[in-house]
N, C-alpha and C. Protein backbone atom coordinates (compact mmCIF):
# COMPACT_ATOMS: atom_id res chain seq x y z
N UNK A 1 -6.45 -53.08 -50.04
CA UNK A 1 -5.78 -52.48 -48.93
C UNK A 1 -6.09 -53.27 -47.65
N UNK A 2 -7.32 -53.94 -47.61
CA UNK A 2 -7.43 -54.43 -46.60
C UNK A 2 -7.04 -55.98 -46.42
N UNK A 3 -6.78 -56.50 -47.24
CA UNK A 3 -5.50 -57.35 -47.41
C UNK A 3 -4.70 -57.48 -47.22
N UNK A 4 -3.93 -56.17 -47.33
CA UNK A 4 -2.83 -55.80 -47.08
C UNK A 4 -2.40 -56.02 -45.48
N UNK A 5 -3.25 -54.99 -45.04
CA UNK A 5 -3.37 -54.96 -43.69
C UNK A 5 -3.61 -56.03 -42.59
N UNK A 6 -4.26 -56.85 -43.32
CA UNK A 6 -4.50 -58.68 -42.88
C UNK A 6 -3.67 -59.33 -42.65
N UNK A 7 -2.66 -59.10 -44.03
CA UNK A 7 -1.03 -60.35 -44.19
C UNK A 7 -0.79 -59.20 -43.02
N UNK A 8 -0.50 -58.42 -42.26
CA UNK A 8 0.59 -57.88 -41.01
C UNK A 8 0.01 -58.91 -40.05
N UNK A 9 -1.29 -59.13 -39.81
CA UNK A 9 -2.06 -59.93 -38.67
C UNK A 9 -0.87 -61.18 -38.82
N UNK A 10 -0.63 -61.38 -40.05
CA UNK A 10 0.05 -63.05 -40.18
C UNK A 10 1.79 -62.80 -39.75
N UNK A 11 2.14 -61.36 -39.92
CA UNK A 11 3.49 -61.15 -39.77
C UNK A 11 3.84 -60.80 -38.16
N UNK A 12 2.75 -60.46 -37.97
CA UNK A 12 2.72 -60.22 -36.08
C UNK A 12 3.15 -61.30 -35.50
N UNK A 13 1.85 -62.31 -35.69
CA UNK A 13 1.69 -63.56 -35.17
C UNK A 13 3.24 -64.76 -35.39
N UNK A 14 3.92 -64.14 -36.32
CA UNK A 14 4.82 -64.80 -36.59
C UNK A 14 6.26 -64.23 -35.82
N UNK A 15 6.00 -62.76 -35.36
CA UNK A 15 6.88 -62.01 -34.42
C UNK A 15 6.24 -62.31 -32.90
N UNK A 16 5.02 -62.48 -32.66
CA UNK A 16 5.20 -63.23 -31.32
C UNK A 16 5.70 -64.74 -30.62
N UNK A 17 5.86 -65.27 -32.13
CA UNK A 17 6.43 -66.86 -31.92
C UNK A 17 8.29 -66.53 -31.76
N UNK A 18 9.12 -65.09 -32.29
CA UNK A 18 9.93 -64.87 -32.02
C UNK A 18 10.57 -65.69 -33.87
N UNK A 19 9.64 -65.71 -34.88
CA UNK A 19 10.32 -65.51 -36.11
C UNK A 19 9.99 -64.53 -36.89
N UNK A 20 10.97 -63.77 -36.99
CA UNK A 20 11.27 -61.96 -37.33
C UNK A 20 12.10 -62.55 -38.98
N UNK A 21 11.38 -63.52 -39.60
CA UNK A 21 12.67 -63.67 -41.06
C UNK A 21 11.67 -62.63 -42.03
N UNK A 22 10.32 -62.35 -41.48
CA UNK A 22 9.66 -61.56 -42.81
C UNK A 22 9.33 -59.90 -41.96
N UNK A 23 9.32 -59.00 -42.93
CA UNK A 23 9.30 -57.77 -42.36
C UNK A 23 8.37 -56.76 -43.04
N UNK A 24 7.52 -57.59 -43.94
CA UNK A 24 6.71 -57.01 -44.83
C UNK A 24 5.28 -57.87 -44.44
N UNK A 25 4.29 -57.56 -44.43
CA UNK A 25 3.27 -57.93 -45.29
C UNK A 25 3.41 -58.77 -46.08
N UNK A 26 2.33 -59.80 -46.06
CA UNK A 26 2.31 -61.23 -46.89
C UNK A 26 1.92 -60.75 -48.15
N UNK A 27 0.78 -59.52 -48.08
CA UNK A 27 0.52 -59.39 -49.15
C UNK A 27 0.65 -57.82 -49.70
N UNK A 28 1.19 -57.92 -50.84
CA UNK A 28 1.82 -56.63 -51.40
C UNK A 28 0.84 -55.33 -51.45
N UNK A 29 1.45 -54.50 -51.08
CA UNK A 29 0.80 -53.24 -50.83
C UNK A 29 0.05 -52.39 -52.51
N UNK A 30 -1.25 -52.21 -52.72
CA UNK A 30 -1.62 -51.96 -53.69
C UNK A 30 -1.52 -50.03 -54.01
N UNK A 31 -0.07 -50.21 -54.48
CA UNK A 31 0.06 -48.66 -54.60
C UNK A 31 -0.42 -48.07 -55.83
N UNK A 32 -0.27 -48.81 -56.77
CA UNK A 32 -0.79 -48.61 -58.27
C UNK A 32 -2.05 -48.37 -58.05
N UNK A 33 -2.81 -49.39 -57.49
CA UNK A 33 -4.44 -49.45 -57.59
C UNK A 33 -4.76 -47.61 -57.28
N UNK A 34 -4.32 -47.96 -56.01
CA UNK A 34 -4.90 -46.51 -55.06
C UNK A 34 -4.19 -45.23 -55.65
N UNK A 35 -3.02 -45.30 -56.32
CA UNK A 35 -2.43 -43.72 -56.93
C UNK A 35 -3.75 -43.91 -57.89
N UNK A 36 -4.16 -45.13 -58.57
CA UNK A 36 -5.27 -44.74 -59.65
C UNK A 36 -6.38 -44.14 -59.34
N UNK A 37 -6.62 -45.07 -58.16
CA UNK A 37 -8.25 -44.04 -57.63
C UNK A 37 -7.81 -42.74 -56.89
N UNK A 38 -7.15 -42.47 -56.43
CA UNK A 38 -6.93 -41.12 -56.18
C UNK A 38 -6.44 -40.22 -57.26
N UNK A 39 -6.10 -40.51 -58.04
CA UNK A 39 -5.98 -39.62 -58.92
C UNK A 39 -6.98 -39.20 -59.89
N UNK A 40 -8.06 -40.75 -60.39
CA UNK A 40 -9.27 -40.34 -60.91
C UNK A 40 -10.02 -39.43 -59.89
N UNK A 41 -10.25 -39.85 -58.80
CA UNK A 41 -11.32 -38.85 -57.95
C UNK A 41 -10.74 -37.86 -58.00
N UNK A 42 -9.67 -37.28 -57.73
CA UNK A 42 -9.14 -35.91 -57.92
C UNK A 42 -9.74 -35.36 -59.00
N UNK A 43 -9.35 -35.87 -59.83
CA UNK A 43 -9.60 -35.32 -61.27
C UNK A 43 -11.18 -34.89 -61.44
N UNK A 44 -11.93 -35.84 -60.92
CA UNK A 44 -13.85 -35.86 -60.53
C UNK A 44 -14.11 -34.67 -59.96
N UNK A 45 -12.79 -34.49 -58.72
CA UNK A 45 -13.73 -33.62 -57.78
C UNK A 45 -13.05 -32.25 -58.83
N UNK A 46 -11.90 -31.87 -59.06
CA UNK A 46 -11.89 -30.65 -60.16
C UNK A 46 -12.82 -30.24 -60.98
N UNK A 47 -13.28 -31.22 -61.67
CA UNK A 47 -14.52 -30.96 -62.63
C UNK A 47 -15.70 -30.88 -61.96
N UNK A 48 -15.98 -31.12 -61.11
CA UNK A 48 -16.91 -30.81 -60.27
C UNK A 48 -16.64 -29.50 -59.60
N UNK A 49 -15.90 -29.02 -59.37
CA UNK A 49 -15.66 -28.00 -58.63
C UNK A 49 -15.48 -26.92 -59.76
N UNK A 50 -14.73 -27.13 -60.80
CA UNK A 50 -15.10 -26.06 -62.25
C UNK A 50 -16.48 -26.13 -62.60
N UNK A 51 -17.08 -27.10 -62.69
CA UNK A 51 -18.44 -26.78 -63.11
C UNK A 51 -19.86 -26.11 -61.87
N UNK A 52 -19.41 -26.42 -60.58
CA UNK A 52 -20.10 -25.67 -59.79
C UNK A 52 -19.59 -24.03 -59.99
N UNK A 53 -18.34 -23.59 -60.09
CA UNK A 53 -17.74 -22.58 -59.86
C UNK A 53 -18.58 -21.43 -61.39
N UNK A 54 -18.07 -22.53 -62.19
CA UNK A 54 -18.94 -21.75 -63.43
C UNK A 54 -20.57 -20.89 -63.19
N UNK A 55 -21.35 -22.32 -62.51
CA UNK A 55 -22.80 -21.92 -62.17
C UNK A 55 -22.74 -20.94 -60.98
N UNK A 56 -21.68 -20.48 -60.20
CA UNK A 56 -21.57 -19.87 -59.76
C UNK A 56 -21.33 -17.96 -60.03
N UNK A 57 -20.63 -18.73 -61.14
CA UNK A 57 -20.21 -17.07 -61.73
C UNK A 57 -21.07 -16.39 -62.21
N UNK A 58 -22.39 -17.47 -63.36
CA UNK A 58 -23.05 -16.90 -64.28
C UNK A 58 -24.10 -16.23 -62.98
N UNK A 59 -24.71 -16.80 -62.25
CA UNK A 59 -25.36 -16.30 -61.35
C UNK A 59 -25.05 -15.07 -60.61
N UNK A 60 -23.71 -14.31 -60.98
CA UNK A 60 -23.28 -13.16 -60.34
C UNK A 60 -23.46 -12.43 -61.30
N UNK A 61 -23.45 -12.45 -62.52
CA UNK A 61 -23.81 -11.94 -63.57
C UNK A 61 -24.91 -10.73 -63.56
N UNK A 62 -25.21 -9.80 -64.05
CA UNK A 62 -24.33 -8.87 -64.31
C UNK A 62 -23.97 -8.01 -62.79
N UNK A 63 -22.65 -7.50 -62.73
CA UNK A 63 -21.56 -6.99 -61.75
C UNK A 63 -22.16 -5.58 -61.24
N UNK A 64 -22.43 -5.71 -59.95
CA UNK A 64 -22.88 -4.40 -59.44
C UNK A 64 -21.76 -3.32 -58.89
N UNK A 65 -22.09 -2.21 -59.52
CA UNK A 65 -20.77 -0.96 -59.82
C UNK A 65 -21.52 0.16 -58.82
């Protein structure tokens, strides 16, 4: 990503010389990569959050009436 963000440094510099032929980033935006890690961490923090929630429950155990 931060690559990404670098090639604009090169696409700027090329819009202050007044050549506008590129309109992207030199270098391609890593959408695959990052849907991957966001979707594994998602997935991390769920199971993390089911398994705190669990240790949570048993600890309420037994239900005061």
């Amino acid at each position: 990503m931060t690559s990404h963000v670098a090639g604009f440094e090169i696409t700027a510099a090329r819009w202050e010389r007044g050549d506008f032929t590129d309109h992207l980033s030199v270098v391609v935006f890593p959408a695959g990569a990052i849907h991957a890690h966001a979707r594994d961490g998602f997935a991390r923090l769920q199971e993390e959050q089911g398994r705190l929630l669990g240790k949570r429950r048993l600890r309420r155990q037994p239900s005061r009436r």
